[in-house]
C-alpha atoms as a PDB file:
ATOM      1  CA  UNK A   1      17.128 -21.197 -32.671  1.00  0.00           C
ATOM      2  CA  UNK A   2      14.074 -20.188 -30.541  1.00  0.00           C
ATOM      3  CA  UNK A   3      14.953 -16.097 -29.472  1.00  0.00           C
ATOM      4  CA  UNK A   4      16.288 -15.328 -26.132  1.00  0.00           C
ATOM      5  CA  UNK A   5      13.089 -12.964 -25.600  1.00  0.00           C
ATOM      6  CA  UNK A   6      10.781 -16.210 -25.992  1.00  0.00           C
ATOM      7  CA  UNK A   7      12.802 -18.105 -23.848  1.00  0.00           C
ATOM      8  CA  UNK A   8      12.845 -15.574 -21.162  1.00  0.00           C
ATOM      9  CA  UNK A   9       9.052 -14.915 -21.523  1.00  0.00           C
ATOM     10  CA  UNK A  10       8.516 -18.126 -20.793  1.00  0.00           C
ATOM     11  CA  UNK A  11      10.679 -18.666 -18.089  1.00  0.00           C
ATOM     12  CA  UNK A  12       8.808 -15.834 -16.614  1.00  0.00           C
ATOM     13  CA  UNK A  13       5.227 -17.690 -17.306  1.00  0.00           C
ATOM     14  CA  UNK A  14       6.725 -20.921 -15.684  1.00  0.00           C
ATOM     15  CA  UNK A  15       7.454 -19.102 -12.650  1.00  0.00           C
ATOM     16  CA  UNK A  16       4.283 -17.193 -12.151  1.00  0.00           C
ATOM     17  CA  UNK A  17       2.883 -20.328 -13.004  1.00  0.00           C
ATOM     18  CA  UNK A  18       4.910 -22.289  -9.911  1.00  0.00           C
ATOM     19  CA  UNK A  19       3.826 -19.651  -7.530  1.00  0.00           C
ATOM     20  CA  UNK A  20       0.396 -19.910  -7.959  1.00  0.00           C
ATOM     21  CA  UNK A  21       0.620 -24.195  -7.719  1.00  0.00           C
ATOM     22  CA  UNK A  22       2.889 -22.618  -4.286  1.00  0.00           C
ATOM     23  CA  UNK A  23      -0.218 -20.852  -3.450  1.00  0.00           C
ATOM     24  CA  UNK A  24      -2.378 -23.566  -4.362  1.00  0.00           C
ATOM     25  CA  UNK A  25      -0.468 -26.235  -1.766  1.00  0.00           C
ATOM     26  CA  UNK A  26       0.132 -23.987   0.740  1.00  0.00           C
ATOM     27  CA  UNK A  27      -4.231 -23.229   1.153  1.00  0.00           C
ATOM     28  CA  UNK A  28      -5.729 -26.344   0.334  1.00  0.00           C
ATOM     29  CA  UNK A  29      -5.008 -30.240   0.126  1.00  0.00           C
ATOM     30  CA  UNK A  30      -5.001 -29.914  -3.623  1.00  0.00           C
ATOM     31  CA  UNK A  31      -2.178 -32.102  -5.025  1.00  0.00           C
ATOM     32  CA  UNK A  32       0.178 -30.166  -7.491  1.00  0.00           C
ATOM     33  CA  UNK A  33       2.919 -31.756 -10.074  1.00  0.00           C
ATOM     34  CA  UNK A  34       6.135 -32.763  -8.302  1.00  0.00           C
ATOM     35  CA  UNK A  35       8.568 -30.324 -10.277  1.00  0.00           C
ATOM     36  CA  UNK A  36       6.413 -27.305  -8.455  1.00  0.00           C
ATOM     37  CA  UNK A  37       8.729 -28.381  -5.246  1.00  0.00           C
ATOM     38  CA  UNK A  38       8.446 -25.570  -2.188  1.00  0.00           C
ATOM     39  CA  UNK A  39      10.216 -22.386  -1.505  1.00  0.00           C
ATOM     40  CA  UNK A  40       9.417 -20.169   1.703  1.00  0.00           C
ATOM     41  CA  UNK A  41      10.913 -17.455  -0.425  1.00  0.00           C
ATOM     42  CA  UNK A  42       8.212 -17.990  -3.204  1.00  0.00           C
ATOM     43  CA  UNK A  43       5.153 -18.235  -0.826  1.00  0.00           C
ATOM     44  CA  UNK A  44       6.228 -14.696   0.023  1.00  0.00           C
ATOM     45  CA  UNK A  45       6.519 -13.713  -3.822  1.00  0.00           C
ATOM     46  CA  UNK A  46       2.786 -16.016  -4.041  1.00  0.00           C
ATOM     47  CA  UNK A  47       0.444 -14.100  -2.205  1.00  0.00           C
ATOM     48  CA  UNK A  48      -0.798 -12.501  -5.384  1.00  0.00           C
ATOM     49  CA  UNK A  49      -2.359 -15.667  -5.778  1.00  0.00           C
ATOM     50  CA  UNK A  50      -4.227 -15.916  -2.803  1.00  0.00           C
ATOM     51  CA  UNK A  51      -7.595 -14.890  -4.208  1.00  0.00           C
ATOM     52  CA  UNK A  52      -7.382 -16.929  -6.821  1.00  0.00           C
ATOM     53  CA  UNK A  53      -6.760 -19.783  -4.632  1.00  0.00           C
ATOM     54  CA  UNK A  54      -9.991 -18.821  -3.218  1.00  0.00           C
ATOM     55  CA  UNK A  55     -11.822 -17.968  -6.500  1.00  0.00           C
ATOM     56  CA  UNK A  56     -11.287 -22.057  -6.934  1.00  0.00           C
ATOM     57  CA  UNK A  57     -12.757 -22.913  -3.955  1.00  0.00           C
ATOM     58  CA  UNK A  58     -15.470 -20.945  -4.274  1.00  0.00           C
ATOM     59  CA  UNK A  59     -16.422 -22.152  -7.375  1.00  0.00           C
ATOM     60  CA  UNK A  60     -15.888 -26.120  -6.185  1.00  0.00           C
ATOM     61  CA  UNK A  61     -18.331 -25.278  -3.660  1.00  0.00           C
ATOM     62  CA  UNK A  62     -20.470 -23.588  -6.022  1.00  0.00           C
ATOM     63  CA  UNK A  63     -20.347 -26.508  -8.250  1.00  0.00           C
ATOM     64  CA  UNK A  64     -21.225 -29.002  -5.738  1.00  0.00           C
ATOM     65  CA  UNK A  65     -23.987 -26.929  -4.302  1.00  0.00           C
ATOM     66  CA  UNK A  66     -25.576 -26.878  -7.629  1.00  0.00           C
ATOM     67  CA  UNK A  67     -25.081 -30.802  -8.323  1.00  0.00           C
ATOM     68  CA  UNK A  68     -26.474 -31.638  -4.998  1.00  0.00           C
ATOM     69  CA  UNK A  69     -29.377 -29.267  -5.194  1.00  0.00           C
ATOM     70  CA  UNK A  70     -30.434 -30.965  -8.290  1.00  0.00           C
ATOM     71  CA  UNK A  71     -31.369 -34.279  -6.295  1.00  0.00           C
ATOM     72  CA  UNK A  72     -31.378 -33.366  -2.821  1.00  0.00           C
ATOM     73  CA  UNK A  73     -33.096 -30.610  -0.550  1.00  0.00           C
ATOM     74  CA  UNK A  74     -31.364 -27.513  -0.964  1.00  0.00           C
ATOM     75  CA  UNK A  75     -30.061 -27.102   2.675  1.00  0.00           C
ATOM     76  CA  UNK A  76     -28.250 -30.437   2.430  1.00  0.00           C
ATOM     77  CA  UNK A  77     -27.076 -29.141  -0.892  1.00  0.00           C
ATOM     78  CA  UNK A  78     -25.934 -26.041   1.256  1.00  0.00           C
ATOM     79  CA  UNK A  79     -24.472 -27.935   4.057  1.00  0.00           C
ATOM     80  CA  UNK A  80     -22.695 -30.540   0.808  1.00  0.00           C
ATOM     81  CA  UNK A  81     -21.326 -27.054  -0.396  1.00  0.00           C
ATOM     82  CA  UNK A  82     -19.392 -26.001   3.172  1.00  0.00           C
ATOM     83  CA  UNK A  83     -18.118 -29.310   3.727  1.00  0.00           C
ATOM     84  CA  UNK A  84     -16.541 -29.477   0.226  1.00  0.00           C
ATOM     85  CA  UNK A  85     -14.772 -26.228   1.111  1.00  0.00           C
ATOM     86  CA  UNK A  86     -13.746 -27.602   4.642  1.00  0.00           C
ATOM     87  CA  UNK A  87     -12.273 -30.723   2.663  1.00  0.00           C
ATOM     88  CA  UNK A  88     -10.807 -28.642   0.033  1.00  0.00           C
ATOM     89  CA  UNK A  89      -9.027 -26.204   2.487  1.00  0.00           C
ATOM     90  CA  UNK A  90      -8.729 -28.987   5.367  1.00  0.00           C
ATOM     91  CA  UNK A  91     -10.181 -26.029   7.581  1.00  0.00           C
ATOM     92  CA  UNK A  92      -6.911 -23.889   7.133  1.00  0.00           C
ATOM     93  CA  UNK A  93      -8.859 -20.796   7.928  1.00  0.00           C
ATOM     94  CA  UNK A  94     -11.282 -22.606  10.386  1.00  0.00           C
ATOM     95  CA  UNK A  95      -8.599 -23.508  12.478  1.00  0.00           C
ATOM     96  CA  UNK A  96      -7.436 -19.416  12.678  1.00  0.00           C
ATOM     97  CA  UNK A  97     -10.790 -18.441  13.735  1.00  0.00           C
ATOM     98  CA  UNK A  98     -10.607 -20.898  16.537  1.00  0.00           C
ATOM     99  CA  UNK A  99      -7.305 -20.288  17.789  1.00  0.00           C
ATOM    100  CA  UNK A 100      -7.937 -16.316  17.576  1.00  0.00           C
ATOM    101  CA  UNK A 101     -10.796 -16.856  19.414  1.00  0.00           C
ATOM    102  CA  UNK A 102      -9.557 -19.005  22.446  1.00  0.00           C
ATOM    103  CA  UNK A 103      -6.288 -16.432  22.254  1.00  0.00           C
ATOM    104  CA  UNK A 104      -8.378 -13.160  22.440  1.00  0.00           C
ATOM    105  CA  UNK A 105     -11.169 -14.345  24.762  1.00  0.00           C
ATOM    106  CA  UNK A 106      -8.702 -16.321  27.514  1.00  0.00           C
ATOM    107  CA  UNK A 107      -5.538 -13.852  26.696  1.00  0.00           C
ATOM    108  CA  UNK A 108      -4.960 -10.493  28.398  1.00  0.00           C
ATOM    109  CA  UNK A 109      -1.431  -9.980  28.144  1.00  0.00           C
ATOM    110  CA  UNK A 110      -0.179  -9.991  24.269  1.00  0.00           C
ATOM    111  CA  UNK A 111       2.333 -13.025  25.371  1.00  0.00           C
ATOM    112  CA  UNK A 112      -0.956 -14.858  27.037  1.00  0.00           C
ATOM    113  CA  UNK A 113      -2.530 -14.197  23.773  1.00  0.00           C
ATOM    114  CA  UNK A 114      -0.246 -15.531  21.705  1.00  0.00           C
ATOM    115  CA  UNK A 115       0.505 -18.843  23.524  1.00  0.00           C
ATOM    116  CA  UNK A 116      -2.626 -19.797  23.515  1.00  0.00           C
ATOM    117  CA  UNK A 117      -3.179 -19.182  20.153  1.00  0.00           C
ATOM    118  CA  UNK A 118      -0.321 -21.499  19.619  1.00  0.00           C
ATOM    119  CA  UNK A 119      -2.100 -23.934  22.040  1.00  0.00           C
ATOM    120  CA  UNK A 120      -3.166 -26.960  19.440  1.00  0.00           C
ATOM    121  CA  UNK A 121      -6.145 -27.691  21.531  1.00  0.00           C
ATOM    122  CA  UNK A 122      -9.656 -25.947  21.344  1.00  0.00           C
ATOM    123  CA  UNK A 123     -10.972 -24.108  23.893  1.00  0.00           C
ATOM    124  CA  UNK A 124     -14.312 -22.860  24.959  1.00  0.00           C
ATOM    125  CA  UNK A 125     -14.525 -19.715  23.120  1.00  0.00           C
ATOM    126  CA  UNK A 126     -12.698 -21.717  19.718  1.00  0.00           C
ATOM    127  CA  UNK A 127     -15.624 -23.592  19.744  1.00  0.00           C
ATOM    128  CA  UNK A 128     -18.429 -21.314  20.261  1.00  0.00           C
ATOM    129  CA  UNK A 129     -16.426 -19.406  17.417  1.00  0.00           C
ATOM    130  CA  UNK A 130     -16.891 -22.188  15.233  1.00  0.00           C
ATOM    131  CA  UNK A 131     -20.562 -22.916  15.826  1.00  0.00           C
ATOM    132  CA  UNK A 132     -21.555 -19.382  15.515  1.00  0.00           C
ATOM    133  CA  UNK A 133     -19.365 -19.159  11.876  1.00  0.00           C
ATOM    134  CA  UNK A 134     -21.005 -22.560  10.479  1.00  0.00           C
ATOM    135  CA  UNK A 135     -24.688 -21.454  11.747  1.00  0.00           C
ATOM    136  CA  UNK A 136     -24.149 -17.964  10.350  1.00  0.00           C
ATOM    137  CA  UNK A 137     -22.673 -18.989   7.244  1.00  0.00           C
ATOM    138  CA  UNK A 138     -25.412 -22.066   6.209  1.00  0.00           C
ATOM    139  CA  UNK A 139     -28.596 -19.293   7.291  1.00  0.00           C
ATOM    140  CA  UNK A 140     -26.812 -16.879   5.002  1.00  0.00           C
ATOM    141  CA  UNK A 141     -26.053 -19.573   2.251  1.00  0.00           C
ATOM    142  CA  UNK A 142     -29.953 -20.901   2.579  1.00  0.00           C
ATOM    143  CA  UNK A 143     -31.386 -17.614   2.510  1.00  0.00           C
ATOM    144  CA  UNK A 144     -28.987 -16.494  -0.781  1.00  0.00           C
ATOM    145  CA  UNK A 145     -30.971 -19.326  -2.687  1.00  0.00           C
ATOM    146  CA  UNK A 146     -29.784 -19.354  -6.483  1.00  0.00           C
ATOM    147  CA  UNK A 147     -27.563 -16.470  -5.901  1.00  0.00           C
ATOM    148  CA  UNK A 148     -25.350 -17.860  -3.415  1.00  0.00           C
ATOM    149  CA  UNK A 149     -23.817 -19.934  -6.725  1.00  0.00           C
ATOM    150  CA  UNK A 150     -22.469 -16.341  -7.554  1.00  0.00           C
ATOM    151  CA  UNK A 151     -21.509 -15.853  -3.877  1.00  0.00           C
ATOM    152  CA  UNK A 152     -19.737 -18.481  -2.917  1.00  0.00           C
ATOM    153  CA  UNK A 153     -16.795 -17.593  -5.768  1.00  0.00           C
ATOM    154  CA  UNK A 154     -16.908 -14.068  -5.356  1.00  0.00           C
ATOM    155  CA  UNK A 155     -16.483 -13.929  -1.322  1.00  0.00           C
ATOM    156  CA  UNK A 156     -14.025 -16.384  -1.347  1.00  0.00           C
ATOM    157  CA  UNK A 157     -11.805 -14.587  -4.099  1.00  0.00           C
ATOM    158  CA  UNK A 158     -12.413 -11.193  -2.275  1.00  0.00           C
ATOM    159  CA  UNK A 159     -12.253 -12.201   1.807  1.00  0.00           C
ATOM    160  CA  UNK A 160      -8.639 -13.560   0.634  1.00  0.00           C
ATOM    161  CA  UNK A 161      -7.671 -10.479  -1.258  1.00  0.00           C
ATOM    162  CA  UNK A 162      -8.795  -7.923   1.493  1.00  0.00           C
ATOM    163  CA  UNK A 163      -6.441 -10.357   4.344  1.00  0.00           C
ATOM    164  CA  UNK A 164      -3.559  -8.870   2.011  1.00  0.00           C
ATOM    165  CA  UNK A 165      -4.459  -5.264   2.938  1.00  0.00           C
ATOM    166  CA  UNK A 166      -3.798  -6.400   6.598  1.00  0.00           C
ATOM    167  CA  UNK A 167      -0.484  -7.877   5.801  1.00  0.00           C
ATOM    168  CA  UNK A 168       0.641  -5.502   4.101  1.00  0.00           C
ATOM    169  CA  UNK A 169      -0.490  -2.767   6.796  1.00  0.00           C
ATOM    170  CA  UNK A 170       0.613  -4.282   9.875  1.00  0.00           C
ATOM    171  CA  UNK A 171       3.616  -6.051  11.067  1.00  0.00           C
ATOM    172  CA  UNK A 172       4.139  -9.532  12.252  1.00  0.00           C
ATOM    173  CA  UNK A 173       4.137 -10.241  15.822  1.00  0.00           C
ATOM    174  CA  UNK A 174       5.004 -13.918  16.233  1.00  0.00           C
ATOM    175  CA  UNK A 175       9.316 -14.373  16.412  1.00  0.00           C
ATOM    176  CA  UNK A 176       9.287 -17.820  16.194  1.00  0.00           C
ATOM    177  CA  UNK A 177      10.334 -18.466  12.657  1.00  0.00           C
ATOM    178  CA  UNK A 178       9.093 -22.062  12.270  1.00  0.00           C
ATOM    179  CA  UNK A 179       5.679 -20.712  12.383  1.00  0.00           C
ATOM    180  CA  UNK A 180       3.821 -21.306   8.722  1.00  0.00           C
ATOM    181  CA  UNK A 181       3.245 -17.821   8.291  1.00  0.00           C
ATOM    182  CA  UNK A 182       6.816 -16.285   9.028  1.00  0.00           C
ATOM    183  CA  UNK A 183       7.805 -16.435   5.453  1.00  0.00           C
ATOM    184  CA  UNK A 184       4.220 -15.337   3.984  1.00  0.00           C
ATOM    185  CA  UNK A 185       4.669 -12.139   6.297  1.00  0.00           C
ATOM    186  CA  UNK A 186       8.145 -11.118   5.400  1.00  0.00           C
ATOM    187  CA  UNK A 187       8.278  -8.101   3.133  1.00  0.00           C
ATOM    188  CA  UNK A 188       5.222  -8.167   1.354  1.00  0.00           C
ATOM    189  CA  UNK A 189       5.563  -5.346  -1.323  1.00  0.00           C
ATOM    190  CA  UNK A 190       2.897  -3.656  -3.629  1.00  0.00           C
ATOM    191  CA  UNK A 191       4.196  -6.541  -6.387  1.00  0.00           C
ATOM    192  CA  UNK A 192       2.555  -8.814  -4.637  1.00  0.00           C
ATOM    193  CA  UNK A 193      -0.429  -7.160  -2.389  1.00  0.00           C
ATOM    194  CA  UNK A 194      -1.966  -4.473  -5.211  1.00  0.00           C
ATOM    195  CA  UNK A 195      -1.835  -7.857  -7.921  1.00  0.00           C
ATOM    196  CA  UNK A 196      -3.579  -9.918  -5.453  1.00  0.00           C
ATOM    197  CA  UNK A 197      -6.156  -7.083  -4.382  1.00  0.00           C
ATOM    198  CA  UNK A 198      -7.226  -6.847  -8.094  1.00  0.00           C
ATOM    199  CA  UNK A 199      -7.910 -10.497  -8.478  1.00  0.00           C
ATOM    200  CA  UNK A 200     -10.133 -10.173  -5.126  1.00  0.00           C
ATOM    201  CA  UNK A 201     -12.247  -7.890  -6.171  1.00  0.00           C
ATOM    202  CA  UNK A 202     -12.109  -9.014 -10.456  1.00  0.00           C
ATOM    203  CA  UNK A 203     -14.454 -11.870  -9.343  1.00  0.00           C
ATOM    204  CA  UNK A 204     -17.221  -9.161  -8.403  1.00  0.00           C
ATOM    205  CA  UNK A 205     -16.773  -6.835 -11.499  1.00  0.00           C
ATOM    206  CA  UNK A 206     -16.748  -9.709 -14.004  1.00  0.00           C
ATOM    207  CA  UNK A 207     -19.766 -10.940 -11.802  1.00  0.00           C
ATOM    208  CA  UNK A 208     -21.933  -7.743 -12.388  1.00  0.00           C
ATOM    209  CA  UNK A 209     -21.009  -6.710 -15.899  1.00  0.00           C
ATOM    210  CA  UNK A 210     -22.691 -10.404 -16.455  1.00  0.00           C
ATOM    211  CA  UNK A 211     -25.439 -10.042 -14.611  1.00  0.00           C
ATOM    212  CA  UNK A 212     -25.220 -12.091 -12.037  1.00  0.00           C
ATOM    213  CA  UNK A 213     -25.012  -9.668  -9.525  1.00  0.00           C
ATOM    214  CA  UNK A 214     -26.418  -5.920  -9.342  1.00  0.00           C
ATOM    215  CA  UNK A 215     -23.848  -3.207  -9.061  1.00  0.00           C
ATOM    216  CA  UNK A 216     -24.496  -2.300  -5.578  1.00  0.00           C
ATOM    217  CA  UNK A 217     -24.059  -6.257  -4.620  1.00  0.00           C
ATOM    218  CA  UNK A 218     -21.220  -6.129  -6.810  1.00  0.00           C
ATOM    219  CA  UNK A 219     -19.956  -3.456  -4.844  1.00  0.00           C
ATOM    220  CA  UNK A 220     -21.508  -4.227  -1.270  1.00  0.00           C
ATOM    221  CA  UNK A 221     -18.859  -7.487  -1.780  1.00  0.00           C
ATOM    222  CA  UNK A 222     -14.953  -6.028  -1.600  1.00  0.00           C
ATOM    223  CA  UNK A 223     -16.381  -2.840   0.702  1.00  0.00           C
ATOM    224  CA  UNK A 224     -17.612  -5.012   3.308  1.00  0.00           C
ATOM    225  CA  UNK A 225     -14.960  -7.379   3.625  1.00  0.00           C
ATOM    226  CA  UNK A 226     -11.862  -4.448   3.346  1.00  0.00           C
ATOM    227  CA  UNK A 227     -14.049  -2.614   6.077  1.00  0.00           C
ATOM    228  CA  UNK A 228     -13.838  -6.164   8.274  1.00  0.00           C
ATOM    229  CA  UNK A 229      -9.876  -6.159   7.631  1.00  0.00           C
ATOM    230  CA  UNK A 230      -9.749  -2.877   8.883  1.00  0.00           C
ATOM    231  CA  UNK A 231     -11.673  -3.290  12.064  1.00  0.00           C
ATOM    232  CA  UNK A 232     -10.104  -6.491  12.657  1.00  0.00           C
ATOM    233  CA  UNK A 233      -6.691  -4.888  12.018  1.00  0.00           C
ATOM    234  CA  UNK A 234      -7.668  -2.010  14.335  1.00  0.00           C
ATOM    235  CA  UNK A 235      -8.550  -4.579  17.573  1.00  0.00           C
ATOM    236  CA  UNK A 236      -5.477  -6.639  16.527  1.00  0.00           C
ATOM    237  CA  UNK A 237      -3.468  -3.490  16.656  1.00  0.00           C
ATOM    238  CA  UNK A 238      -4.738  -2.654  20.094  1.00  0.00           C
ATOM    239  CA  UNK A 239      -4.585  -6.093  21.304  1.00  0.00           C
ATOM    240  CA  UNK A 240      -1.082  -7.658  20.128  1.00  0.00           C
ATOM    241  CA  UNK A 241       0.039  -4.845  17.951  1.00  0.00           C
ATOM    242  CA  UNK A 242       0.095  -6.514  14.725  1.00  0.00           C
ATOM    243  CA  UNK A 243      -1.040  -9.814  13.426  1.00  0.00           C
ATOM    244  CA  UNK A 244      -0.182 -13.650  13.268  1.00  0.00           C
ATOM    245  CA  UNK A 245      -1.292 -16.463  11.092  1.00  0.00           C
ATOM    246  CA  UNK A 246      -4.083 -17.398  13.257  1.00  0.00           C
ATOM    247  CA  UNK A 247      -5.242 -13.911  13.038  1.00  0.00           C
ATOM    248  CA  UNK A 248      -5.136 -13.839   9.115  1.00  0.00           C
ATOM    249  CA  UNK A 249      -7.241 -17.122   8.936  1.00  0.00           C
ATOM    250  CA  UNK A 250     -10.318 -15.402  11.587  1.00  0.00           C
ATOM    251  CA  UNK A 251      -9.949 -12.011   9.159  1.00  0.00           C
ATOM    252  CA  UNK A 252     -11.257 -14.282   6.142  1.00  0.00           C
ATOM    253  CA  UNK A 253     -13.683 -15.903   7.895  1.00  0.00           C
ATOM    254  CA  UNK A 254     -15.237 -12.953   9.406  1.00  0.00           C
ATOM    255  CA  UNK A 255     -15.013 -11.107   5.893  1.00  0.00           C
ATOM    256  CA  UNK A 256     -16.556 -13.966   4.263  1.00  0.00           C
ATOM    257  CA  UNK A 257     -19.420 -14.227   6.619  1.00  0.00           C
ATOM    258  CA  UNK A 258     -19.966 -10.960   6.492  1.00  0.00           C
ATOM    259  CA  UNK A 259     -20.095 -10.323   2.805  1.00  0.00           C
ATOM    260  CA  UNK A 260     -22.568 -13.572   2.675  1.00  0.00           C
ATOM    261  CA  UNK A 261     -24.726 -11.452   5.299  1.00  0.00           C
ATOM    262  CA  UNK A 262     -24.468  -8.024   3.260  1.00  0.00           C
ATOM    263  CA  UNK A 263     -25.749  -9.717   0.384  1.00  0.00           C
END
């Protein structure tokens, strides 16, 4: 007879195991086995997993920025690299940066904000948002060179982890509960924030005690994206008081940005 402590260990490992596949569906267009199935109650418990979600999409686009800079110009390999990510994600927190954008720049009110953040169409200042972010983040990318195959995993992991600190800081604003993010936002304890803050920033350490990066880039890395979360939580505080899904998707993408710029 196998003991009941085996049995319950791995019961416990299958279920860590299903909320990081939950984690895994909900961010990208990865496929995951069929037995994974969907909870809203386990995205909540999932979050952990965020950066690690983005530690593998970091590294996909890492990977096919090095294949395609072996046989091609290295700014097509760059702009190869993005669009993997975009195809990986299916521009989940492209789409947040728009909508934050239009909301914010056409919204006074915090209820004209937030419809037209809901608003499915792009406006004027959701695209100029978008052609800034790409432009910004394929000069940073070209101008990394070699390193930004060490960059690309270590934002991603850490611009997801530091989007925690906001939701576990603030409160959400949105009441309609068939938005996607309603059950990511609901009671998110230190189980699940201070786990998935150490895998955002375990990227970077693991990156500098190989070499890859020096210690102050190493550093430079988590500090500038939790100092974007906090400024972006600050204006989102005196805009809307709080945050929304949209507003978690524009908080990675300006962290990520950022920390490509920084280093």
């Amino acid at each position: 007879l196998i003991p009941s402590a085996i049995l319950a260990d791995r019961a416990a490992l299958m279920l860590e195991i299903r909320r990081f596949c939950i984690a895994l569906a909900y961010f990208t267009r990865i496929p995951v086995p069929a037995w994974v199935g969907w909870s809203s109650a386990e995205l909540n418990r999932a979050t952990r997993y965020f950066p690690l979600v983005g530690l593998l999409v970091g590294l996909a686009a890492a990977a096919a920025l090095y294949g395609a800079g072996l046989v091609l110009p290295w700014k097509i390999a760059v702009l190869l690299s993005m669009l993997t990510s975009l195809l990986m994600t299916g521009a989940f927190h492209e789409d947040g940066l728009a909508d934050s954008a239009d909301g914010f720049g056409g919204g006074w009110e915090k209820a004209q904000v937030l419809a037209i953040m809901k608003d499915s169409r792009i406006g004027t200042y959701g695209a100029l948002a978008l052609l800034m972010a790409f432009t910004l983040k394929f000069a940073a990318l070209d101008a990394l060179g070699l390193t930004a195959l060490v960059a690309l995993p270590v934002v991603h992991a850490a611009s997801r982890g530091a989007t925690l600190m906001l939701m576990a800081s603030m409160r959400y604003v949105r009441e309609d509960d068939s938005t996607r993010a309603k059950p990511v936002a609901e009671e998110l304890g230190a189980t699940e924030w201070l786990p998935g803050a150490l895998f955002g920033v375990l990227p970077a350490a693991l990156a500098w005690q190989q070499g890859w990066l020096g210690g102050a880039a190493a550093l430079a890395v988590p500090g500038t994206c939790l100092v974007c979360t906090l400024l972006w939580g600050k204006y989102l505080q005196r805009r809307i008081g709080g945050y929304t899904g949209d507003a978690l998707g524009a908080c990675q993408q300006i962290a990520e940005i950022s920390a490509y710029l920084v280093l």
